[in-house]
C-alpha atoms as a PDB file:
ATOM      1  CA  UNK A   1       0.000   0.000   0.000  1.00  0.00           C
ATOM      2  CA  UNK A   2       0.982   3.664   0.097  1.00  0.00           C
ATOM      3  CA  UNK A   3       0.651   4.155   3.629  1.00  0.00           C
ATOM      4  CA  UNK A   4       4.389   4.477   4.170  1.00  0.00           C
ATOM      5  CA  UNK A   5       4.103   7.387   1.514  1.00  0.00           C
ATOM      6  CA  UNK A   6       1.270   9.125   3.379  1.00  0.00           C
ATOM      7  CA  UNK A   7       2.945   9.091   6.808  1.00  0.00           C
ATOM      8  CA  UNK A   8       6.411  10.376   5.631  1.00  0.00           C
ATOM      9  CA  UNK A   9       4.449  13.273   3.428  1.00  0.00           C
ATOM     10  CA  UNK A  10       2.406  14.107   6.827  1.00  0.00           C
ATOM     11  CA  UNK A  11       5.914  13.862   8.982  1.00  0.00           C
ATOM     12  CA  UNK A  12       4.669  11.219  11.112  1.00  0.00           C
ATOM     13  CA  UNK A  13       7.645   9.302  12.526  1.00  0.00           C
ATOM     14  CA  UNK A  14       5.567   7.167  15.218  1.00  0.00           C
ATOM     15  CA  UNK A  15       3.078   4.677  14.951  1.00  0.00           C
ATOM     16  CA  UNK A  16       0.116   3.488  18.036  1.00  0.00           C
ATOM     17  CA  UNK A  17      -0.648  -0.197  17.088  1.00  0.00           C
ATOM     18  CA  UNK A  18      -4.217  -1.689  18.271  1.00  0.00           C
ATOM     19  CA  UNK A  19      -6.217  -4.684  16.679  1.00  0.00           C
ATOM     20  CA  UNK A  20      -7.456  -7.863  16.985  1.00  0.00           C
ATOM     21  CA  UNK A  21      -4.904 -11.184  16.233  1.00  0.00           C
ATOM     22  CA  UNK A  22      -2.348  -9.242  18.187  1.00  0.00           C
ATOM     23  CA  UNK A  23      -0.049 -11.866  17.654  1.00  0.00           C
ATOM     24  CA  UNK A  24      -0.378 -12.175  13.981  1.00  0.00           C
ATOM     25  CA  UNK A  25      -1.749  -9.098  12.276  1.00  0.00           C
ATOM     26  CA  UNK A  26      -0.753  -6.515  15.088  1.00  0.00           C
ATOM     27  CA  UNK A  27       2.807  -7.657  15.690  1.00  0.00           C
ATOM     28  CA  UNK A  28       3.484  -7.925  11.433  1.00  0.00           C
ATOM     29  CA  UNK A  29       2.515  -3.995  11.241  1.00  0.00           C
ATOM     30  CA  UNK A  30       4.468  -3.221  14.085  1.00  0.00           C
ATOM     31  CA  UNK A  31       7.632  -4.792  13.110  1.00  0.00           C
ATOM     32  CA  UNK A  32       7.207  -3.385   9.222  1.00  0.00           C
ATOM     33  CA  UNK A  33       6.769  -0.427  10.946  1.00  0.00           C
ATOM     34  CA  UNK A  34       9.740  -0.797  13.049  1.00  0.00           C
ATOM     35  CA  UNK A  35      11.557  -1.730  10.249  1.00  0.00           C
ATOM     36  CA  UNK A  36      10.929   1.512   7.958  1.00  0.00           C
ATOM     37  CA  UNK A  37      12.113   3.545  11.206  1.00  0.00           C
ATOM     38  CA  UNK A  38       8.895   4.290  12.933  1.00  0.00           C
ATOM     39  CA  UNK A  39       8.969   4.904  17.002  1.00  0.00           C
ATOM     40  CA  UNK A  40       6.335   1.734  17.354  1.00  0.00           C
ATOM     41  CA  UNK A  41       4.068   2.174  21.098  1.00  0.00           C
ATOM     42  CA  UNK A  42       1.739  -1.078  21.224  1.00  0.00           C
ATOM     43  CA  UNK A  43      -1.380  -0.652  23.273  1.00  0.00           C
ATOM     44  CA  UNK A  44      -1.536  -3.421  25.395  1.00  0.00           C
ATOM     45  CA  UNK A  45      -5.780  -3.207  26.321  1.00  0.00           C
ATOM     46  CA  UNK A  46      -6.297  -2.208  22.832  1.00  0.00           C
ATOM     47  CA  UNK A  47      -5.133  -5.261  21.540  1.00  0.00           C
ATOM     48  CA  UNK A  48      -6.496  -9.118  21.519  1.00  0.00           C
ATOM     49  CA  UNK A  49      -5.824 -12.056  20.157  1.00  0.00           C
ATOM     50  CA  UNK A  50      -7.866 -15.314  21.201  1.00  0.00           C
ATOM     51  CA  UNK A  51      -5.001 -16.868  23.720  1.00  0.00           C
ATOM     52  CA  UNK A  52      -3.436 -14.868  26.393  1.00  0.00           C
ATOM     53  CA  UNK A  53      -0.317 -16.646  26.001  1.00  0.00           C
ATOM     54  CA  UNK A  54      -0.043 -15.653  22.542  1.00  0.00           C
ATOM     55  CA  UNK A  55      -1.037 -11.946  23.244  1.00  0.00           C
ATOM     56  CA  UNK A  56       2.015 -11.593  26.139  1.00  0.00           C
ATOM     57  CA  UNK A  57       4.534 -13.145  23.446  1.00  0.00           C
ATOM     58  CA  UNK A  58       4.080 -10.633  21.492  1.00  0.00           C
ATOM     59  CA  UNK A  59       3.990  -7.532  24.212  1.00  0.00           C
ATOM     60  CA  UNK A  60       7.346  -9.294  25.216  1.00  0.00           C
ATOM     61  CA  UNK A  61       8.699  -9.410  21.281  1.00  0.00           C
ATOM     62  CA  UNK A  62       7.978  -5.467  20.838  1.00  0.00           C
ATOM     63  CA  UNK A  63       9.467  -4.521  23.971  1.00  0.00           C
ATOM     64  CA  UNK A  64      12.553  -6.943  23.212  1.00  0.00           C
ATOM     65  CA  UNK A  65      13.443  -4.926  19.626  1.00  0.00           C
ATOM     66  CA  UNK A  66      10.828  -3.645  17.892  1.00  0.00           C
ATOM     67  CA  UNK A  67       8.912  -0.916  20.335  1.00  0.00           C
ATOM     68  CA  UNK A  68       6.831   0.084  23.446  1.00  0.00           C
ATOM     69  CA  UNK A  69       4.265  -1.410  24.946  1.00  0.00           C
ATOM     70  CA  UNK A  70       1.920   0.545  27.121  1.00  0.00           C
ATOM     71  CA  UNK A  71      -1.505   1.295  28.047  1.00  0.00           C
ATOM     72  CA  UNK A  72      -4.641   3.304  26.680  1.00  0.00           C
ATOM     73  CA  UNK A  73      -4.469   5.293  30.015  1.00  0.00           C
ATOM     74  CA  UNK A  74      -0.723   6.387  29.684  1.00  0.00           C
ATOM     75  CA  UNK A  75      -1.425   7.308  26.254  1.00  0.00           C
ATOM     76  CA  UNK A  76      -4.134   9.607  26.992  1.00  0.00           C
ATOM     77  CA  UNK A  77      -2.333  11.061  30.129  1.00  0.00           C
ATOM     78  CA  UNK A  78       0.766  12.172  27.116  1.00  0.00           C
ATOM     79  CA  UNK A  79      -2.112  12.866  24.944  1.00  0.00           C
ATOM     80  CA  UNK A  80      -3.837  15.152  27.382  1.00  0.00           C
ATOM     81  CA  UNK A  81      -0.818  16.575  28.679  1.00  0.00           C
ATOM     82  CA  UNK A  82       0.037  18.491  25.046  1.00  0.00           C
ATOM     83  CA  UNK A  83      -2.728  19.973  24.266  1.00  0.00           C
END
C-alpha cells in the first residue's frame, strides 16, 4: 500500500498499534513499521488475540526490539498533557 508514503508526506515518525490477532496481524505492522524507522508504542488493552499466552509473546517481542508497549491510560495522560 501507500501508507508508508502518506505518513512520511504528513511527517509522522511514530506509529500506536491496536487490533485484533495481536499476535499475527498486530505484531506484522508493528515490526514493518519498526523496520521503515517508525517509534512503534503497542497498546496493550487495545489489543487481543484469542489466547493470552499468545497476546504476552508478542507484548514481550515489541518490547525486546521492535517498540513500546503501554496502556490506553498512559497514552491519553501524554495525549492530554500536550494539548
Amino acid at each position: 500500500t501507500e501508507l508508508d508514503l502518506i505518513l512520511r508526506s504528513r511527517g509522522i515518525q511514530s506509529v500506536i498499534m491496536t487490533g485484533v490477532a495481536t499476535n499475527i496481524c498486530v505484531e506484522s505492522t508493528a515490526r514493518d513499521a519498526f523496520m521503515r524507522n517508525y517509534y512503534v508504542v503497542l497498546v496493550d488493552d487495545c489489543s487481543a488475540t484469542y489466547r493470552q499466552e499468545h497476546h504476552e509473546g508478542t507484548l514481550s517481542n515489541i518490547e525486546l526490539g521492535f517498540g513500546v508497549v503501554t496502556t490506553s491510560a498512559a497514552v491519553l495522560r501524554i495525549w492530554e498533557s500536550r494539548r
